[in-house]
C-alpha atoms as a PDB file:
ATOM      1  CA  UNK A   1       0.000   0.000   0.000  1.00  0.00           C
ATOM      2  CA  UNK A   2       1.559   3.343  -1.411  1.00  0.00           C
ATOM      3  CA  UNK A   3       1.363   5.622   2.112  1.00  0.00           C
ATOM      4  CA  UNK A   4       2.594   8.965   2.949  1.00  0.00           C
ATOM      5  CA  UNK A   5       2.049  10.100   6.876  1.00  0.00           C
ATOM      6  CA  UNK A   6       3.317  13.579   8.028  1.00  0.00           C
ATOM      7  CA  UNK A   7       4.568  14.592  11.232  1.00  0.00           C
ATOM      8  CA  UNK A   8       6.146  17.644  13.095  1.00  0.00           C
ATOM      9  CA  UNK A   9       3.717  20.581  12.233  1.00  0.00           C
ATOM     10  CA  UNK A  10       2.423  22.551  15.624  1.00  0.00           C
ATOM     11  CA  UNK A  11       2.309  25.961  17.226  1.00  0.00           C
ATOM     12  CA  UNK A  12       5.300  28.625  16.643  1.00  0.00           C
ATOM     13  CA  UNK A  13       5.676  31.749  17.116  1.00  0.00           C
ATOM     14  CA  UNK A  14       6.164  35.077  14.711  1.00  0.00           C
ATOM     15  CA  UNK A  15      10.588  34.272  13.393  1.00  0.00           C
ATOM     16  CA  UNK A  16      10.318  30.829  15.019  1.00  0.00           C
ATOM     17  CA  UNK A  17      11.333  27.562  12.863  1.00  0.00           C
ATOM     18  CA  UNK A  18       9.969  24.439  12.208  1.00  0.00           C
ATOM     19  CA  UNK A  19      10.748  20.802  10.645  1.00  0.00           C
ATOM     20  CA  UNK A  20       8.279  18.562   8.536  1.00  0.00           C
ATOM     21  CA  UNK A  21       8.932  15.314   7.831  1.00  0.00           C
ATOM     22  CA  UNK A  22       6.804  13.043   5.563  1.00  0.00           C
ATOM     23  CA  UNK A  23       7.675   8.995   5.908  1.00  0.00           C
ATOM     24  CA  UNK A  24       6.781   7.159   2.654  1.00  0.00           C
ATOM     25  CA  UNK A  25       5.956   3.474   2.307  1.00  0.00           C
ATOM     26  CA  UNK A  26       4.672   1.306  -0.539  1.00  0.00           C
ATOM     27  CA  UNK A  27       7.126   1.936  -3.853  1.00  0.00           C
ATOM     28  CA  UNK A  28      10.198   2.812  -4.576  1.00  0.00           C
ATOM     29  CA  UNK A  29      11.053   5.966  -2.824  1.00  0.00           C
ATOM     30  CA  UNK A  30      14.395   6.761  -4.564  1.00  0.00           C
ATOM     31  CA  UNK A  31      13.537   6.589  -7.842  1.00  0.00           C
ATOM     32  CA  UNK A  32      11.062   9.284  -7.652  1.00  0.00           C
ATOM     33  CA  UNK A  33      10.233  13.223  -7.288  1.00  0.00           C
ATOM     34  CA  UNK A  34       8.803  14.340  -4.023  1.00  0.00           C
ATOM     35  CA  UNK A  35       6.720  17.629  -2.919  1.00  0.00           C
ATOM     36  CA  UNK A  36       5.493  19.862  -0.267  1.00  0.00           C
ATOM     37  CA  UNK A  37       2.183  22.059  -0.845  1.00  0.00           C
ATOM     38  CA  UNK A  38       0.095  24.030   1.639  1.00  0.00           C
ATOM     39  CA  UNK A  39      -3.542  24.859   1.935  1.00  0.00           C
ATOM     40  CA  UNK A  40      -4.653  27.729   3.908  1.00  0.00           C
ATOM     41  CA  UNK A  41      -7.998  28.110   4.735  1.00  0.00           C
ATOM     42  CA  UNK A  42      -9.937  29.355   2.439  1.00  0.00           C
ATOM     43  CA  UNK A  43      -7.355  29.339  -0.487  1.00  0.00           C
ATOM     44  CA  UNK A  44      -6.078  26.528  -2.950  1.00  0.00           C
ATOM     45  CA  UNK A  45      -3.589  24.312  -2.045  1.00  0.00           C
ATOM     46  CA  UNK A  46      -0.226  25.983  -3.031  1.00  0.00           C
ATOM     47  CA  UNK A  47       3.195  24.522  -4.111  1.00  0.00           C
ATOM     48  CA  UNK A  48       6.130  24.527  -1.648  1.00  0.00           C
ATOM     49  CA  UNK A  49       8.860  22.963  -2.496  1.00  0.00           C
ATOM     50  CA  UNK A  50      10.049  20.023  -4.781  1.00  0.00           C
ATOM     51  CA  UNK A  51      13.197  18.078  -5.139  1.00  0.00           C
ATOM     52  CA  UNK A  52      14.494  15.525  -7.349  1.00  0.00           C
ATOM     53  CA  UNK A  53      15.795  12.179  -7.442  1.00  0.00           C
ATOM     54  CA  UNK A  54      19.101  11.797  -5.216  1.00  0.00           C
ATOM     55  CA  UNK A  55      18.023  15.455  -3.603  1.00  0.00           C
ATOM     56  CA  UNK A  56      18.865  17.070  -7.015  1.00  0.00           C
ATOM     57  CA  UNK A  57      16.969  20.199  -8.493  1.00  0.00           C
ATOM     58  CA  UNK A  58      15.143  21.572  -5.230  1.00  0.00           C
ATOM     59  CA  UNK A  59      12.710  23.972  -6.341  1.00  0.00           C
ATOM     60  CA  UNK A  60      10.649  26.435  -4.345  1.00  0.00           C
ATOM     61  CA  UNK A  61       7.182  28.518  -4.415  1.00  0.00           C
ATOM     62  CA  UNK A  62       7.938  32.290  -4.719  1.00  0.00           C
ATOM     63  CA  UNK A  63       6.534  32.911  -0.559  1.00  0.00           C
ATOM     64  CA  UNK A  64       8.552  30.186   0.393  1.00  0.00           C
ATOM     65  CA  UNK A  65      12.132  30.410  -1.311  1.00  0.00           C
ATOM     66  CA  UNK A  66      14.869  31.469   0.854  1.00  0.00           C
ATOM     67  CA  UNK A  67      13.247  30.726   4.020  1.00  0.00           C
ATOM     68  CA  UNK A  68      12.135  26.619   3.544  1.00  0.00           C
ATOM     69  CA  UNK A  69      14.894  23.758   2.815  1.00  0.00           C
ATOM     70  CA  UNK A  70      13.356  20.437   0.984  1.00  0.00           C
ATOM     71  CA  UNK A  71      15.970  17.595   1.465  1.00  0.00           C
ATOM     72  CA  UNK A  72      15.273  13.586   1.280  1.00  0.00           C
ATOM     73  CA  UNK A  73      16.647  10.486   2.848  1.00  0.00           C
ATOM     74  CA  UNK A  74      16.612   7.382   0.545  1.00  0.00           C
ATOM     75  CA  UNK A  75      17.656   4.983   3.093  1.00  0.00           C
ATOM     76  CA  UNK A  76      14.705   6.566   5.506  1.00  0.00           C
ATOM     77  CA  UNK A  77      12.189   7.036   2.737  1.00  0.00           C
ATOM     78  CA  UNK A  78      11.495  10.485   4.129  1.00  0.00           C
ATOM     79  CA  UNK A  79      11.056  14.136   2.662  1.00  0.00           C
ATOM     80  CA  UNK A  80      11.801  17.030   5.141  1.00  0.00           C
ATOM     81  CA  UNK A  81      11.165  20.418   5.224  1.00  0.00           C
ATOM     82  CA  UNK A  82      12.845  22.369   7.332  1.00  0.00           C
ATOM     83  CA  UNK A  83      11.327  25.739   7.869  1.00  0.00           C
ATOM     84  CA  UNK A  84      12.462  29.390   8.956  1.00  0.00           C
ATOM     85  CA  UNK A  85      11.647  32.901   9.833  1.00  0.00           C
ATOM     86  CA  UNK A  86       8.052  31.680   9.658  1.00  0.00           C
ATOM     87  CA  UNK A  87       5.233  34.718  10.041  1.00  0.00           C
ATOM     88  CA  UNK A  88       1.873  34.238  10.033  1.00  0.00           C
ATOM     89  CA  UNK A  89       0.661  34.252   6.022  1.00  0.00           C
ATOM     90  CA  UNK A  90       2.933  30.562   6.759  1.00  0.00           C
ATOM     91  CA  UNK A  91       0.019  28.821   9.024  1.00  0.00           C
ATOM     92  CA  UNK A  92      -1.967  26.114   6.378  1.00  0.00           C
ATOM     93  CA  UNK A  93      -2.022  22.652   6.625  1.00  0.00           C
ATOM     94  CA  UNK A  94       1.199  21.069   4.988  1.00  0.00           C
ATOM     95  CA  UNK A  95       0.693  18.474   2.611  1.00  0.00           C
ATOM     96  CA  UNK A  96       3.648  15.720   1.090  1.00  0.00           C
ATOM     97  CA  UNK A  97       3.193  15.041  -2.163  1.00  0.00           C
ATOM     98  CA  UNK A  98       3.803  12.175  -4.638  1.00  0.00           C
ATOM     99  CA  UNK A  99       4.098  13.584  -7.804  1.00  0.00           C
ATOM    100  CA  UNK A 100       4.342  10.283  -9.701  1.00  0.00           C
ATOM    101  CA  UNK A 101       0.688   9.061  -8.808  1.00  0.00           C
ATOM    102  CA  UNK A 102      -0.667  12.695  -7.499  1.00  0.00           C
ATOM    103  CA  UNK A 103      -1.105  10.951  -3.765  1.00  0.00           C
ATOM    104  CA  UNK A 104      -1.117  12.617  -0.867  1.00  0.00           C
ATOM    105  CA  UNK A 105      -0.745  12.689   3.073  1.00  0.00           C
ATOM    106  CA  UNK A 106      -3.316  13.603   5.357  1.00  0.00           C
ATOM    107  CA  UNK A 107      -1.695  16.676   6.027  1.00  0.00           C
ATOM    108  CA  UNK A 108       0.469  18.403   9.194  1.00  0.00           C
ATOM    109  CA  UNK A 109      -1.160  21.666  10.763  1.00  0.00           C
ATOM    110  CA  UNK A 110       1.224  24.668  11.128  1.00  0.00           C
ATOM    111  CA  UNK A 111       0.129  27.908  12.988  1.00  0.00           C
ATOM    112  CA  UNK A 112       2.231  31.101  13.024  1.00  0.00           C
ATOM    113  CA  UNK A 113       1.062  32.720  16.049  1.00  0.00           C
ATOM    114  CA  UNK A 114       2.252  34.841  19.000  1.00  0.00           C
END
């Protein structure tokens, strides 16, 4: 069964930081693209951050770039995010993405909030 499950999003204030990691199961993890988006209420779900097989290629959304690091493990099958100087327009739900069949996680909360 193809799975991705997210962990690590939670409550941070205004300039705080904050790691995502997504664990995948079910295929073969190294041979494939990976992805972060975000949905904030009320808006579409926006991209984040992508990176390619063996970590090449990272790519980032315009709000993010500069601020959020994508990386991967092969030998842990996980995705990470690590984010920084996070402000409030940053609080969605955080979603890992597998590009190859569009599947996703169930999602990580992340509030920016003093």
């Amino acid at each position: 069964q193809v799975q991705l499950v997210e962990s690590g999003g939670g409550l941070v204030q205004p300039g705080g930081s904050l790691r995502l990691s997504c664990v995948a199961s079910g295929f073969s993890f190294s041979w494939y693209r990976m992805a972060w988006y975000r949905q904030s209420q009320g808006k579409e779900r926006e991209f984040v951050a992508g990176i390619d097989i063996g970590g090449g290629s990272p790519t980032y959304g315009n709000s993010v770039s500069g601020r959020f690091t994508i990386s991967r493990d092969d030998a842990k099958n996980t995705v990470d995010l690590q984010m920084t100087s996070l402000n409030p327009d940053d609080t969605a739900v955080y979603y890992c993405n597998f590009p190859h069949l569009s599947l996703w996680g169930q999602g990580t909360q992340v509030i920016v909030s003093s």
